[in-house]
Protein backbone atom coordinates (compact mmCIF):
# COMPACT_ATOMS: atom_id res chain seq x y z
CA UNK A 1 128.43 108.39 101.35
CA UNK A 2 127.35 108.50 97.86
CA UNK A 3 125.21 106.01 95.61
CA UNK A 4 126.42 105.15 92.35
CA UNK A 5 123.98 103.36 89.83
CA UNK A 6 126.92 100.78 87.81
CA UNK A 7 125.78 99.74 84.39
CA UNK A 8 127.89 96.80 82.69
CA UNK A 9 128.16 96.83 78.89
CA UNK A 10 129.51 94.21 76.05
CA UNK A 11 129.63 93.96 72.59
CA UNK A 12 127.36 91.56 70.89
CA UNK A 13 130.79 89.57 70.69
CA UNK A 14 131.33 89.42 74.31
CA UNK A 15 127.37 89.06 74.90
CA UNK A 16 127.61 85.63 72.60
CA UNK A 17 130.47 83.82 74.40
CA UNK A 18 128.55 84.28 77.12
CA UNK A 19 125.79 81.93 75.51
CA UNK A 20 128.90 79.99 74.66
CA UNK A 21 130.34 79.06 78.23
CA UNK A 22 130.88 75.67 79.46
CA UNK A 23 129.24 75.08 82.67
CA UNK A 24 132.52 74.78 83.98
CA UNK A 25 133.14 78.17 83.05
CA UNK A 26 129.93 79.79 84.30
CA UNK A 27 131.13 78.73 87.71
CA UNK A 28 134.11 80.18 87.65
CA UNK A 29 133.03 83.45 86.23
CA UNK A 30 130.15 83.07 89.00
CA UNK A 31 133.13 82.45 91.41
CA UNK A 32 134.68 85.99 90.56
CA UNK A 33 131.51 87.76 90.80
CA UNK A 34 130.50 86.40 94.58
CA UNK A 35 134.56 87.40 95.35
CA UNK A 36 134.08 90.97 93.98
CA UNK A 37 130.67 91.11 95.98
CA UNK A 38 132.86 90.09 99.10
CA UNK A 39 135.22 92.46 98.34
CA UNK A 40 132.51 95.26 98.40
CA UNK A 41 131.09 94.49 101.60
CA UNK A 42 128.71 97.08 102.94
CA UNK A 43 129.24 99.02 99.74
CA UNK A 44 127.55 96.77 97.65
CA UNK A 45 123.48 98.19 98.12
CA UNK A 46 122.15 95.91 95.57
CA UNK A 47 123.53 93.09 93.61
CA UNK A 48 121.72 94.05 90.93
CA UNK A 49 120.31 91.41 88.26
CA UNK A 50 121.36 90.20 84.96
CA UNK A 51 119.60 92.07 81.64
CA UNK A 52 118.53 91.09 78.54
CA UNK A 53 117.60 92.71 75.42
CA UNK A 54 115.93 96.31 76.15
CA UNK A 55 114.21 99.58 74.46
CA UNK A 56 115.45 103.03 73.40
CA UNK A 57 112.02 105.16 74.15
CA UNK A 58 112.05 108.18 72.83
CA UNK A 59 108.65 110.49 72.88
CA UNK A 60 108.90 109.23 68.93
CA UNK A 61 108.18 105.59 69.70
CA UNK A 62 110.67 102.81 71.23
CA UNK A 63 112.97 100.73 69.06
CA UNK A 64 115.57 97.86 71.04
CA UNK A 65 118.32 98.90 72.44
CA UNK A 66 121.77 99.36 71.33
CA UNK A 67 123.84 100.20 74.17
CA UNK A 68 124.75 96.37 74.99
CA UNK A 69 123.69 96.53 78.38
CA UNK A 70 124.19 93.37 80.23
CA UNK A 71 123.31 94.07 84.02
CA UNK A 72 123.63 96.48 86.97
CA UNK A 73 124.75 97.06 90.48
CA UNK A 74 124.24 99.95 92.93
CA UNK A 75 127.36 100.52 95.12
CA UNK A 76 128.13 103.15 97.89
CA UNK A 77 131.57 105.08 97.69
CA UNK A 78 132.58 108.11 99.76
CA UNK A 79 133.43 110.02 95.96
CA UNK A 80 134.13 109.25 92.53
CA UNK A 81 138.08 107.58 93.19
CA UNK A 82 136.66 105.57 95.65
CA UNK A 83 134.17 104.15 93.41
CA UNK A 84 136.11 103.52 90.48
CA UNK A 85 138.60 101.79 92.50
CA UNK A 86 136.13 99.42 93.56
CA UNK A 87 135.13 98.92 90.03
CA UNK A 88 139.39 98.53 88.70
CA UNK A 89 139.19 95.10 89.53
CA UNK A 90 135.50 94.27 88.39
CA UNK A 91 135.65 90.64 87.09
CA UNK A 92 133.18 92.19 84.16
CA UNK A 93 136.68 94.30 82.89
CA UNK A 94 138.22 90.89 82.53
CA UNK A 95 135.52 89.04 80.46
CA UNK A 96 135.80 89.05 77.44
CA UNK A 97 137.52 92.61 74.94
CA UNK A 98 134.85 94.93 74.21
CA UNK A 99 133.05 94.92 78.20
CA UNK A 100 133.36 97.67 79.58
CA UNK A 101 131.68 99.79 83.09
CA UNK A 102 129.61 102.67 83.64
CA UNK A 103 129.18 104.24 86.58
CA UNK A 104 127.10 107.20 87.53
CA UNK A 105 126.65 108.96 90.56
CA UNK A 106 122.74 109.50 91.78
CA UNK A 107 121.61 112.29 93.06
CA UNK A 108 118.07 112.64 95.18
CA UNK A 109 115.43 114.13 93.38
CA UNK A 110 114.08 117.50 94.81
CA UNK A 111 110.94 117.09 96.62
């Protein structure tokens, strides 16, 4: 079984109507979130946690972030297929045009 780290993105567009939702809304977007951790089962390692804001450090200095990075969630997936297909259906894809999923495999570092 591998470990993927999954990074969800949005433009500063789809990161506003998110400020914008009606409570109404946030439940039902909180709905499809607790359906596609369901879905996941064992898969789903960590939930992950919502983020905000963010640095680019470089060994120049640090500067915020650009890359629109709204949360993250660590799955398990025998390969890459089976890990995207758990992601097809993410209820992130669906959001709002402009969010969009990264997903990257980790490897153990050498001891």
């Amino acid at each position: 079984m591998n470990t993927y780290l999954v990074t969800y993105h949005a433009t500063p567009e789809a990161m506003q109507k998110t400020q914008e939702m009606s409570p109404d809304e946030m439940q039902a977007g909180m709905a499809a979130w607790a359906a596609w951790f369901e879905r996941c089962g064992e898969q789903l390692v960590d939930k992950g946690a919502v983020l905000s804001g963010g640095q680019s450090v470089t060994a120049a200095g640090s500067s915020p972030s650009s890359r629109g990075a709204m949360g993250y969630s660590i799955i398990q997936a025998e390969d890459d297929d089976a890990a995207e297909a758990l992601l097809r259906a993410h209820p992130h894809l669906a959001w709002a045009e402009g969010c969009e999923i990264e997903m990257h495999p980790a490897m153990p570092m050498p001891a």
